[in-house]
Protein backbone atom coordinates (compact mmCIF):
# COMPACT_ATOMS: atom_id res chain seq x y z
CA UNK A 1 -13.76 6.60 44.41
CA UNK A 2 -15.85 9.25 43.19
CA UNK A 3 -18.51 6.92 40.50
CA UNK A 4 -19.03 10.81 38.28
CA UNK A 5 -15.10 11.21 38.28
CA UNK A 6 -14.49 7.46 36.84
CA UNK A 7 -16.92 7.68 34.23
CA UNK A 8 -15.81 11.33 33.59
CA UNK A 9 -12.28 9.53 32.96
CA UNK A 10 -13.84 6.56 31.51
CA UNK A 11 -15.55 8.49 28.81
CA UNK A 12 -12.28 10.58 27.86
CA UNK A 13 -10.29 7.70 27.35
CA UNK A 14 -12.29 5.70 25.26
CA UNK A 15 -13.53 8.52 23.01
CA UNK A 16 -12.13 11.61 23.07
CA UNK A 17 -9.71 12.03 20.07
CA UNK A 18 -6.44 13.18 21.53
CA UNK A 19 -6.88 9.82 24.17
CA UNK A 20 -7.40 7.66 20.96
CA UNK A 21 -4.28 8.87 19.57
CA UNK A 22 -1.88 8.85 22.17
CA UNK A 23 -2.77 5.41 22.88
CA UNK A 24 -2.65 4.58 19.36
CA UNK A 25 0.98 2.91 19.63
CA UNK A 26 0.43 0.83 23.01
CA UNK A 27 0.41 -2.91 22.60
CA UNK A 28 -2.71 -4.99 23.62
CA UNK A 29 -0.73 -6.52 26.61
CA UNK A 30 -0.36 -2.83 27.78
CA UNK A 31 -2.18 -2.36 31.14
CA UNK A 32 -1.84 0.24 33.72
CA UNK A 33 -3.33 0.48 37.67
CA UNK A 34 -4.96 3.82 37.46
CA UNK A 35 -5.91 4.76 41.08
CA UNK A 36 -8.56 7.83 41.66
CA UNK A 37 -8.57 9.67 44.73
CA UNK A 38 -6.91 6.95 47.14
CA UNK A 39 -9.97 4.65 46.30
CA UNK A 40 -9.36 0.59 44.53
CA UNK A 41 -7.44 0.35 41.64
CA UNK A 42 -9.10 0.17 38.48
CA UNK A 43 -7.62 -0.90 35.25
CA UNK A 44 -6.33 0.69 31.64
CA UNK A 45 -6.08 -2.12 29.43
CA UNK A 46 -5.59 -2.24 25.43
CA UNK A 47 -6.04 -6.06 25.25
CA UNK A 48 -9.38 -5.03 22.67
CA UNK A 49 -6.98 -3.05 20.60
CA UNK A 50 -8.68 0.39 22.06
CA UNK A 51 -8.29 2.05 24.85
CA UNK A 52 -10.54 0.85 28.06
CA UNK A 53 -10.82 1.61 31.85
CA UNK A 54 -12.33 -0.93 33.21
CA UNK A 55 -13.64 -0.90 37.60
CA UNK A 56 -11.97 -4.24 38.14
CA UNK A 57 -8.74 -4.85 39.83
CA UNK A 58 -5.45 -4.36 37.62
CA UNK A 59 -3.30 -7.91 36.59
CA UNK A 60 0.20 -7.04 36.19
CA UNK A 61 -0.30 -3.09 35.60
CA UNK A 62 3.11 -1.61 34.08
CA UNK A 63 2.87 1.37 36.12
CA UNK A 64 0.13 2.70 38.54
CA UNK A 65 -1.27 6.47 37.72
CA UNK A 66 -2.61 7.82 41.05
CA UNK A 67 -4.74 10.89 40.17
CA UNK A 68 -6.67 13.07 42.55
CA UNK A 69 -10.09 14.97 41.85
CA UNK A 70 -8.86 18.01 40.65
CA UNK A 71 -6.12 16.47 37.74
CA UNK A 72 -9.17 14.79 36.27
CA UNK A 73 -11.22 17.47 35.75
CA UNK A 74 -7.95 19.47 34.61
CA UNK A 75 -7.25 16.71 31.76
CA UNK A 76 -10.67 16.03 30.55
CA UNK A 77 -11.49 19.64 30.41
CA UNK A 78 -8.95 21.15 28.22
CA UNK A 79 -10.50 22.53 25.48
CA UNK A 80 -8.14 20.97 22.65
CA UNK A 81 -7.75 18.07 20.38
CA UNK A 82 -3.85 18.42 20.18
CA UNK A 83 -1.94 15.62 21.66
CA UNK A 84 1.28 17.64 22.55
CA UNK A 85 -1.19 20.01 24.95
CA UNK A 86 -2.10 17.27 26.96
CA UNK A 87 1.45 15.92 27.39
CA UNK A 88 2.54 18.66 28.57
CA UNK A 89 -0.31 19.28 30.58
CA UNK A 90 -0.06 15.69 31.88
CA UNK A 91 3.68 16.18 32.80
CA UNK A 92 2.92 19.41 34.23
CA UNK A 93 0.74 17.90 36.85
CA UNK A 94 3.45 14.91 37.65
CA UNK A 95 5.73 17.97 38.71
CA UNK A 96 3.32 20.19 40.63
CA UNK A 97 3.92 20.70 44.00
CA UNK A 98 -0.29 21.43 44.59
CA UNK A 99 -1.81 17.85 46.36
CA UNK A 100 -5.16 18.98 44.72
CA UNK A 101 -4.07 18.25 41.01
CA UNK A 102 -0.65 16.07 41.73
CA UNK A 103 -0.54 13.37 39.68
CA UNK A 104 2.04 10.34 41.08
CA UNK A 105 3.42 7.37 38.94
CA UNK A 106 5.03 4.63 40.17
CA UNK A 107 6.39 2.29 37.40
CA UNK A 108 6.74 -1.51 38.17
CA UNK A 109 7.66 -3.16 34.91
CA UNK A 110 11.42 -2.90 33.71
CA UNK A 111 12.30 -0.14 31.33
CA UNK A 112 12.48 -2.97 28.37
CA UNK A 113 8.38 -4.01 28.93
CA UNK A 114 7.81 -0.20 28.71
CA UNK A 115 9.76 0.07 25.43
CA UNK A 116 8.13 -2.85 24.41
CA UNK A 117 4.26 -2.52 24.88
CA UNK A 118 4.64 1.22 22.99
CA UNK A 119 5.09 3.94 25.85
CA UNK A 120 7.98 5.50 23.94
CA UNK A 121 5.56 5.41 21.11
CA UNK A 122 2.87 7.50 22.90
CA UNK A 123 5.67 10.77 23.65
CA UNK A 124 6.44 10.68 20.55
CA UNK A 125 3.08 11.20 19.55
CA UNK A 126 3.25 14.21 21.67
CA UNK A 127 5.20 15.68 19.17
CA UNK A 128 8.09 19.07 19.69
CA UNK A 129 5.59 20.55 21.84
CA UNK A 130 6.18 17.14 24.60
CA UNK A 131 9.64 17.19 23.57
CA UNK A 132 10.96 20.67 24.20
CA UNK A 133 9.27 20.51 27.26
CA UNK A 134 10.77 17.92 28.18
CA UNK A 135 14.02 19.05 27.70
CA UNK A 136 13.24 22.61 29.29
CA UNK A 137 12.32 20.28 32.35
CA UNK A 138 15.83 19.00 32.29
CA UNK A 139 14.81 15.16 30.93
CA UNK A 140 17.29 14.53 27.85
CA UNK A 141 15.84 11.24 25.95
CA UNK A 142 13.28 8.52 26.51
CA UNK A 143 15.08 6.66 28.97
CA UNK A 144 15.71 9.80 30.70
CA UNK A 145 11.96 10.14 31.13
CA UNK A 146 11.48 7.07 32.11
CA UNK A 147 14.15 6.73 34.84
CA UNK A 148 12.37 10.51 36.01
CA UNK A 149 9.41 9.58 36.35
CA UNK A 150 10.56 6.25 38.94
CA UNK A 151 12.35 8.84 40.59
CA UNK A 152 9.09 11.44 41.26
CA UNK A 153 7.11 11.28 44.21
């Protein structure tokens, strides 16, 4: 794993406003595997009541982001503060067919622990903008999304 690329990530997620929000509504036993470029696992974690990426090995990670090079720089470089924008820009990359910027997510916890530790609560922060493009994409509801995104590969 790239060391400029984690703390590029690092850095967004801990202080950049529309990160702060969206994560706003996760619980503290929240934790996702995010995985950068093939390299170790390192791990999301609210457990401090903000948001954290941490380089140590994730404990029972809901779901595991896998994110080349190229999707980081996408995401941390959009020149925004509007949560909706990166949703959509985040789902976008989940369905592109280009390996350079393809993000994959492979949930592990049951749809009720997602519910649960606030992942519903972070689309909805994404507001119409999230939502309609959702639905354009053919994902009805929440559970819709969910059950999508164990299906993507």
């Amino acid at each position: 794993m790239d060391a400029a690329v984690f703390e590029t990530l690092k850095h967004f997620i801990e202080t950049a406003p529309p990160a702060l929000e969206a994560t706003r509504p996760l619980a503290r036993g929240a934790e996702v595997a995010v995985v950068i470029d093939g390299g170790e696992a390192t791990r999301f974690t609210m457990e401090s009541g903000a948001p954290r990426l941490v380089p140590e090995a994730p404990r029972d990670p809901d779901f595991t982001l896998s994110l080349p090079t190229g999707a980081v720089r996408h995401l941390t470089s959009l020149a925004t503060d509007d949560v909706g924008e990166y949703g959509v820009a985040f789902f976008s990359l989940v369905l592109t067919r280009d390996p350079e910027l393809k993000v994959r997510v492979r949930i592990s916890a049951p749809t009720v622990r997602l519910l649960g530790r606030g992942y519903l609560g972070v689309l909805a922060v994404g507001g119409m903008k999230v939502s309609w493009w959702l639905l354009k994409n053919g994902v009805k509801n929440p559970k819709a999304a969910i059950d999508r995104l164990r299906d993507v590969r």
